[in-house]
Protein backbone atom coordinates (compact mmCIF):
# COMPACT_ATOMS: atom_id res chain seq x y z
CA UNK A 1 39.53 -87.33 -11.50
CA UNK A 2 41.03 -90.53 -11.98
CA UNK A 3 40.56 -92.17 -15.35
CA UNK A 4 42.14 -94.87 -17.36
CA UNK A 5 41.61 -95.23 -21.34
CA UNK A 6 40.01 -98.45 -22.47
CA UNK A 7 42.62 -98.91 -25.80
CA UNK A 8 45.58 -99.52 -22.44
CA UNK A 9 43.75 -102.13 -21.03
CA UNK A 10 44.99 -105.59 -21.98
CA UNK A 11 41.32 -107.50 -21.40
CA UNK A 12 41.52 -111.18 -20.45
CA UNK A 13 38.86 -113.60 -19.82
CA UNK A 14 35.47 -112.79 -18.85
CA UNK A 15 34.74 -113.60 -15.09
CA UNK A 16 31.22 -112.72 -14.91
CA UNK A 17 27.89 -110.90 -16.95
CA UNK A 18 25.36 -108.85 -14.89
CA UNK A 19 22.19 -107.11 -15.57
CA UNK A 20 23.95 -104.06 -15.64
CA UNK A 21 27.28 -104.98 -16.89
CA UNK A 22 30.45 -107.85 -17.43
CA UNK A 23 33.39 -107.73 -15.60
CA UNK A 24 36.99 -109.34 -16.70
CA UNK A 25 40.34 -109.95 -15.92
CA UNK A 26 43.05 -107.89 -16.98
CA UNK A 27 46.13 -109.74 -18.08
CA UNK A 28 48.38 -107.41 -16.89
CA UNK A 29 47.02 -106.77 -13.04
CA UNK A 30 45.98 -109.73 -11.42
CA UNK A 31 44.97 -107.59 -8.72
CA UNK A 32 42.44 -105.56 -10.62
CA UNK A 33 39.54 -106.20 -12.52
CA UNK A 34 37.55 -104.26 -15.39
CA UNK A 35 33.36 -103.95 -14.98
CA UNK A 36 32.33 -102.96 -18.37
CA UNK A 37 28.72 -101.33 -18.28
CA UNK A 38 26.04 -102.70 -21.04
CA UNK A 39 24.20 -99.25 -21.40
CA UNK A 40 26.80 -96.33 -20.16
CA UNK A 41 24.74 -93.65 -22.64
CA UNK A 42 21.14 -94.47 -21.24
CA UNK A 43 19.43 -91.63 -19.63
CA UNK A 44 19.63 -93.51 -15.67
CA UNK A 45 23.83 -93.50 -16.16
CA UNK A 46 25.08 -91.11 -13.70
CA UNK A 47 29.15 -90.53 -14.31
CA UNK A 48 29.68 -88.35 -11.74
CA UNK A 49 28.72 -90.19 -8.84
CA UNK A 50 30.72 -92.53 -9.98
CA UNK A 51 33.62 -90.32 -9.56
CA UNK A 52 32.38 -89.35 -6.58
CA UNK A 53 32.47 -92.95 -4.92
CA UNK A 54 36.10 -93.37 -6.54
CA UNK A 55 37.12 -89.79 -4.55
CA UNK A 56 35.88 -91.40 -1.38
CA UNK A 57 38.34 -94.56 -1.37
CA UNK A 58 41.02 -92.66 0.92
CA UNK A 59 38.53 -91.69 3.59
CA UNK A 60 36.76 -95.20 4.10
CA UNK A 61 38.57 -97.63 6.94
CA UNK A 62 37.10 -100.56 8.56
CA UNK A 63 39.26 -101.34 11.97
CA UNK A 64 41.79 -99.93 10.65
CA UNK A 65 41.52 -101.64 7.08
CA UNK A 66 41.66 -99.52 3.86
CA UNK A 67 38.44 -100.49 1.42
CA UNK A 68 40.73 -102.32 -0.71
CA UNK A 69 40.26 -104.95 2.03
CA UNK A 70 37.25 -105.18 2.48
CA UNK A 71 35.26 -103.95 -0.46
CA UNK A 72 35.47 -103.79 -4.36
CA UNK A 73 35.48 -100.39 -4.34
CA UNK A 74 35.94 -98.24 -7.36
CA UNK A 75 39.48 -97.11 -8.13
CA UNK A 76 39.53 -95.07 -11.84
CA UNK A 77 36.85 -94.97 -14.50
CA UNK A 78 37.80 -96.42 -17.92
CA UNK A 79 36.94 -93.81 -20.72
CA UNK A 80 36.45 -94.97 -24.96
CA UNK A 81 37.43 -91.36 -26.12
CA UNK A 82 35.23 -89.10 -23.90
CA UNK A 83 33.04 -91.78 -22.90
CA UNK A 84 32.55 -93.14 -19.68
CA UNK A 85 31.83 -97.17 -20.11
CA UNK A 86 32.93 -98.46 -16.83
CA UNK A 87 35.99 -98.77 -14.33
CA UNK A 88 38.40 -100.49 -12.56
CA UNK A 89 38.13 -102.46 -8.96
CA UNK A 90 40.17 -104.73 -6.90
CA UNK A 91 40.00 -108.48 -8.00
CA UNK A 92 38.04 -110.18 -4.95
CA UNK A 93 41.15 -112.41 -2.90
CA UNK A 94 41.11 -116.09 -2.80
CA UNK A 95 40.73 -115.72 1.21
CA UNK A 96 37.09 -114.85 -0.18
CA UNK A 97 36.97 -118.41 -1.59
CA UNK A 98 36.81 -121.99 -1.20
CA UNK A 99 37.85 -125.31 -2.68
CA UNK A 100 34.92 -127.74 -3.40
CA UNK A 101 34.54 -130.81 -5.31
CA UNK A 102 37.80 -129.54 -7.49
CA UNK A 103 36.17 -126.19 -7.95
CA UNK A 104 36.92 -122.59 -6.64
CA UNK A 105 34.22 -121.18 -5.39
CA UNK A 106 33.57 -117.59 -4.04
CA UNK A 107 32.84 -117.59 -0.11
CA UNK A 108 28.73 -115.76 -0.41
CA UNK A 109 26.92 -115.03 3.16
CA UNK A 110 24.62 -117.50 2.45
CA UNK A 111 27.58 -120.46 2.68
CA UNK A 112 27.30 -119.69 6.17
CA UNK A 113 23.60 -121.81 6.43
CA UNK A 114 25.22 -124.58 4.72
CA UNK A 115 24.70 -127.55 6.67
CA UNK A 116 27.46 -130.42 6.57
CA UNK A 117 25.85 -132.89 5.23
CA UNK A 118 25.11 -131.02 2.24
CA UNK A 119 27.40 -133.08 -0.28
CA UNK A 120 28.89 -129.67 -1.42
CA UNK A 121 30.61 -128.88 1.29
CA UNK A 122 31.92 -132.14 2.30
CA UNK A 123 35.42 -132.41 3.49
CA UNK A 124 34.95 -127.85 3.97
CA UNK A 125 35.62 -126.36 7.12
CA UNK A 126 32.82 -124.42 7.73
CA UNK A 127 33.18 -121.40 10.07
CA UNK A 128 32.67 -122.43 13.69
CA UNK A 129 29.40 -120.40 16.17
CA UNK A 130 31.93 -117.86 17.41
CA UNK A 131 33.09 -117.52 13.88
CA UNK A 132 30.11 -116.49 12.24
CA UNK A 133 29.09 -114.22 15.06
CA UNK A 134 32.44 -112.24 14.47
CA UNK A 135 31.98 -112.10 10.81
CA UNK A 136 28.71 -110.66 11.55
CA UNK A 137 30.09 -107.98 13.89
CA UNK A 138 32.44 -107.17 10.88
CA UNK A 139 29.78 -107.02 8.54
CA UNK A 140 27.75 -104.45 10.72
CA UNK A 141 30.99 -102.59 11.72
CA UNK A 142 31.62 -102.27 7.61
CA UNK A 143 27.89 -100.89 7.34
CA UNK A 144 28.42 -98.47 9.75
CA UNK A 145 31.44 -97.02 8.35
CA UNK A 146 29.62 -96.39 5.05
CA UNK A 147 26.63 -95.17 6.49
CA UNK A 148 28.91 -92.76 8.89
CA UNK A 149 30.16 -91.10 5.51
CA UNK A 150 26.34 -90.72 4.00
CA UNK A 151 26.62 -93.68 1.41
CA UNK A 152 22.93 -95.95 0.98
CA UNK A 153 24.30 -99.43 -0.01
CA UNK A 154 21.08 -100.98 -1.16
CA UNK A 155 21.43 -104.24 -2.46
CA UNK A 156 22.84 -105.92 1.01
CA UNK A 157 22.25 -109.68 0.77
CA UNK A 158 23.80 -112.46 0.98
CA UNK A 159 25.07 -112.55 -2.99
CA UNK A 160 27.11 -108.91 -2.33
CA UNK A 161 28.30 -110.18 0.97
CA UNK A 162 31.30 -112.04 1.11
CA UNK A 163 33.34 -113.31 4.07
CA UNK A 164 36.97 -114.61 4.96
CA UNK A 165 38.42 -116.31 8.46
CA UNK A 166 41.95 -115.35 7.14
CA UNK A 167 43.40 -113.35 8.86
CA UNK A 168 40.70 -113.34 11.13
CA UNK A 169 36.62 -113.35 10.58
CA UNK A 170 35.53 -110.68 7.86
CA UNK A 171 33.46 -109.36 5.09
CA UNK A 172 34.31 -107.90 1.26
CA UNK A 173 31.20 -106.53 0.02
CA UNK A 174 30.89 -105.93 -3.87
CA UNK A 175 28.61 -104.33 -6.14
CA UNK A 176 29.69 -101.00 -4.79
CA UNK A 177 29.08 -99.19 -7.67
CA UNK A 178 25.51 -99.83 -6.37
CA UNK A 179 26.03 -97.77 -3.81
CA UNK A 180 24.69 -93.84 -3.47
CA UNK A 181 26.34 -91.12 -1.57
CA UNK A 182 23.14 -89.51 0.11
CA UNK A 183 21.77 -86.79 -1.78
CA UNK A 184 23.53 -88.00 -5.21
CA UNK A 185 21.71 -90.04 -7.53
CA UNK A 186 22.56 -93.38 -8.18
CA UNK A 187 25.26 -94.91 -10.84
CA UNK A 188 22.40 -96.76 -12.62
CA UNK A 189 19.06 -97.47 -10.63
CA UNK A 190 19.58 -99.44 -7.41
CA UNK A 191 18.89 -102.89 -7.77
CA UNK A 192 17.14 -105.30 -5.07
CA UNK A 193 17.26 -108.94 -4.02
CA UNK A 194 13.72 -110.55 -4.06
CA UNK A 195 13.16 -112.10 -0.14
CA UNK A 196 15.33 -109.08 0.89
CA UNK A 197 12.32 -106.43 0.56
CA UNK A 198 11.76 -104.18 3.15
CA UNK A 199 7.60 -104.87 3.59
CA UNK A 200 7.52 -101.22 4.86
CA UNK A 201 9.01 -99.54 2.13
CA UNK A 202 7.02 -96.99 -0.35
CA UNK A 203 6.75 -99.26 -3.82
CA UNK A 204 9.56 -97.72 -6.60
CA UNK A 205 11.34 -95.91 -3.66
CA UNK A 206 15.17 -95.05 -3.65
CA UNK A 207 16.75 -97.21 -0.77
CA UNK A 208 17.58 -95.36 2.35
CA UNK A 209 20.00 -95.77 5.21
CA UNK A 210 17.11 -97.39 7.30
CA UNK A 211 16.56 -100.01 5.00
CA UNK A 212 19.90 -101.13 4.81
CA UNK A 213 20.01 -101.65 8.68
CA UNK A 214 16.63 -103.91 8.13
CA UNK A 215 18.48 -105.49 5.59
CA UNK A 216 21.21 -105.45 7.86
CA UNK A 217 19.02 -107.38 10.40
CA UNK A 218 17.89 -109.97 8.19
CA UNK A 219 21.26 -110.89 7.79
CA UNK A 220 21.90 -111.22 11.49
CA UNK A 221 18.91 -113.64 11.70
CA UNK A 222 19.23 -115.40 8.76
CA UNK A 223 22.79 -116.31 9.32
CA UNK A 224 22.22 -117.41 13.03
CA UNK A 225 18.91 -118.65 12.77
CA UNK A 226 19.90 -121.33 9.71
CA UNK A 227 16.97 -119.69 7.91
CA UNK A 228 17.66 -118.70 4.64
CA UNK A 229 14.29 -116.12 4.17
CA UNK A 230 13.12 -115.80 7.89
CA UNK A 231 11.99 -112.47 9.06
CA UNK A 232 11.93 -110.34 12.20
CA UNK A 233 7.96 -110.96 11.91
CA UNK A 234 8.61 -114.54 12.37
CA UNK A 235 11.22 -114.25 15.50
CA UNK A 236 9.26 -116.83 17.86
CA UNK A 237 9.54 -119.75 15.36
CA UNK A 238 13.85 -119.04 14.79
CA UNK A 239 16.10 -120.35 17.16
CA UNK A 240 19.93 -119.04 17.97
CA UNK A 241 21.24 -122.36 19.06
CA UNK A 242 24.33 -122.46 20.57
CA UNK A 243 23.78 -118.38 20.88
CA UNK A 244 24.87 -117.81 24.74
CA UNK A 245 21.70 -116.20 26.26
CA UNK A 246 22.67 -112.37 26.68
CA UNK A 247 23.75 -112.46 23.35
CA UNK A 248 20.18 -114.10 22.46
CA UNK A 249 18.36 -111.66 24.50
CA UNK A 250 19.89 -108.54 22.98
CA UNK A 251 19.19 -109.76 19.55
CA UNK A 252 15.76 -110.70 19.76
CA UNK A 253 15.45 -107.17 20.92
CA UNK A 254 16.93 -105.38 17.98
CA UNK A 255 15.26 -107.80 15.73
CA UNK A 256 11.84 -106.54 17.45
CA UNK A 257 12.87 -102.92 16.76
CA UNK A 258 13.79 -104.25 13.08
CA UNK A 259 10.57 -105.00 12.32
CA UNK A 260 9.28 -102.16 13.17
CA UNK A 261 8.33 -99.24 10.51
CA UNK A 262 10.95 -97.24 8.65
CA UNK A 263 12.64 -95.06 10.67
CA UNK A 264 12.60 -97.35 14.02
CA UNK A 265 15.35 -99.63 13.23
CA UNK A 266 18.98 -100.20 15.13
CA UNK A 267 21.65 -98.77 13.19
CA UNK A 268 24.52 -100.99 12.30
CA UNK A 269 26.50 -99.78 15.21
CA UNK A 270 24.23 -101.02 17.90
CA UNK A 271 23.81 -104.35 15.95
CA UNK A 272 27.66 -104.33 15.96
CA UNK A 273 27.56 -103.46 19.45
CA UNK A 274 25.00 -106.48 20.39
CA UNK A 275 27.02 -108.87 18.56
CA UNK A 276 29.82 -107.98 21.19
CA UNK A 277 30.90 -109.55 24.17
CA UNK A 278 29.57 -106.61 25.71
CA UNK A 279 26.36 -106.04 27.87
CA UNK A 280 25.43 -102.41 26.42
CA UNK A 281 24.81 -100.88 23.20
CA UNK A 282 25.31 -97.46 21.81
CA UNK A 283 22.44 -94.70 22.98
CA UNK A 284 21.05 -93.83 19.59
CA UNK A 285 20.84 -89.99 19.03
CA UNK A 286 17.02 -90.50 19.86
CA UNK A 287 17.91 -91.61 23.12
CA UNK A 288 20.20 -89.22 24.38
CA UNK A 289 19.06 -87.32 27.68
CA UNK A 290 19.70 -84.08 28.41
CA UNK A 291 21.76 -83.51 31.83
CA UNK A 292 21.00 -80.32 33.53
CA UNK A 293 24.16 -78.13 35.03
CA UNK A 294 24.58 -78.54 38.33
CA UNK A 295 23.37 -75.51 40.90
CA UNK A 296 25.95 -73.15 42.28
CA UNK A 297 26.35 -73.33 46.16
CA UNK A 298 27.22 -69.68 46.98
CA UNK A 299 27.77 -71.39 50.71
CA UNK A 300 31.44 -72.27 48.90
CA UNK A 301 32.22 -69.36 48.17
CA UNK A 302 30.94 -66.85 50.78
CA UNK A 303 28.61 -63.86 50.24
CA UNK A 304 30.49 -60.83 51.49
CA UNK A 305 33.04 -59.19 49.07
CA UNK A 306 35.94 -61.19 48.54
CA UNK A 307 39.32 -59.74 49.99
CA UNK A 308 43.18 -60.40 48.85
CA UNK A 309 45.78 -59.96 51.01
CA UNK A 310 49.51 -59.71 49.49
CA UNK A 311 51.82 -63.01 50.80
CA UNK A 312 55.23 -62.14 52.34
CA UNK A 313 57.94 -64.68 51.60
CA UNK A 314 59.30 -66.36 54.03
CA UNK A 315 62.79 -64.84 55.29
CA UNK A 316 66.15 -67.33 54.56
């Protein structure tokens, strides 16, 4: 297990205060930040999924990109004596930011429905069509890769999602101790962003895989339909402009399946998939056909018993 005691830390400012904890700065890693929980003895606290989401850090890669790139993800608890009261995580990059009106401000999906006129982002270069399709492709490829190794992300909106152009189009998500490995119980309960509701979803549930891919899909159409709280139930009134009209099509298909009931949504792999330059998308496992072995053609191989006959060499 990997733990770090609280009386090493060297705490600077605070950079934020949550409902469930603060996080700050640590004056001697830049790189690294410290979440300090509010409530780390309450009966909900769950330590040992939190070590369980800090053991997972070497097996999660996103195109080839460790976690550290493109989530906050856990990296060592922080014990007081015995006591678990929080950990540490990678600082968020300033490729997740931007400079406005003097200001450095941190890069949230929803930027990406900013319209230019809006006098906050004047003089910002806000990501192009193609841009924002890519970072959605990212975002969908990163939700894929979690749900591939059984972990429910539940809280995915647009205030845990943010995205970069540098080096190229992408997502950091935080708020990963928020995540659940499947079967585990959460860290502390899962929270959930009001508009980002699944309407099918049992009241007081746990989140589940298939409600991250609807939220998954709300952030597709949201994003590219400049509507910041449209749903899948309101597809006919959103339009993709500027979408080229494969692209459209496939969407509008997924985004039918999406708001469907629980169970009947695309995973993030065929939304990554749609968001391709590519035609197809992958057969879900629901899908699959079964292909029957071909029939043996004794006519091939005769009837009558089969003879050998030893081969002389040729002379020299």
């Amino acid at each position: 297990m990997n733990a770090t005691n609280l009386a090493t830390l060297k705490l600077g400012p605070k950079l934020g205060d949550g409902g469930q904890g603060a996080v700050y700065e640590l004056a001697d890693d830049p790189a690294r930040v410290f979440k300090r929980y509010h409530n780390p003895s309450g009966p909900g606290f769950s330590a040992s999924t939190l070590d369980t989401l800090i053991g997972m850090r070497g097996k999660l890669s996103n195109g080839g990109r460790p976690v550290n790139e493109w989530a906050a993800w856990p990296s060592s608890v922080v014990r007081d004596a015995q006591n678990v009261v929080g950990f540490l995580m990678p600082r968020v990059p300033t490729e997740f930011t931007f400079q406005a009106h003097g200001k450095r401000r941190l890069s949230e999906l929803g930027v990406l429905l900013a319209k230019k006129s809006s006098p906050l982002f004047a003089g910002v270069t806000l990501p192009t069509l193609e841009e924002r399709i890519a970072i959605l492709r990212n975002l969908a490829r990163a939700v894929g890769v979690l749900h591939e190794h059984r972990i429910v992300i539940g809280d995915l909106s647009f205030a845990n999602i943010f995205w970069s152009l540098s080096p190229e189009p992408r997502v950091m998500l935080i708020d990963c101790d928020g995540m659940r490995p499947d079967g585990l119980p959460p860290v502390l309960p899962q929270a959930e962003t009001p508009d980002w509701d699944d309407p099918f979803a049992a009241p007081r549930t746990a989140p589940t895989f298939d409600r991250d891919c609807y939220k998954l899909a709300l952030a597709v159409m949201r994003v590219l339909g400049g509507e910041i709280d449209c749903r899948p139930t309101e597809l006919d009134s959103v339009a993709f402009d500027g979408v080229e009209k494969a692209m459209d099509h496939r969407l509008r298909e997924l985004l039918r399946q999406a708001a469907g009931p629980e169970g009947t949504r695309p995973s993030a792999r065929v939304w990554e998939a749609a968001l391709s330059d590519r035609v197809t998308v992958p057969v879900q496992p629901t899908m699959r056909r079964t292909v029957a072995a071909p029939k043996p053609k004794p006519e091939l191989l005769g009837t009558g018993e089969r003879k050998f006959r030893p081969v002389t060499p040729p002379k020299r």
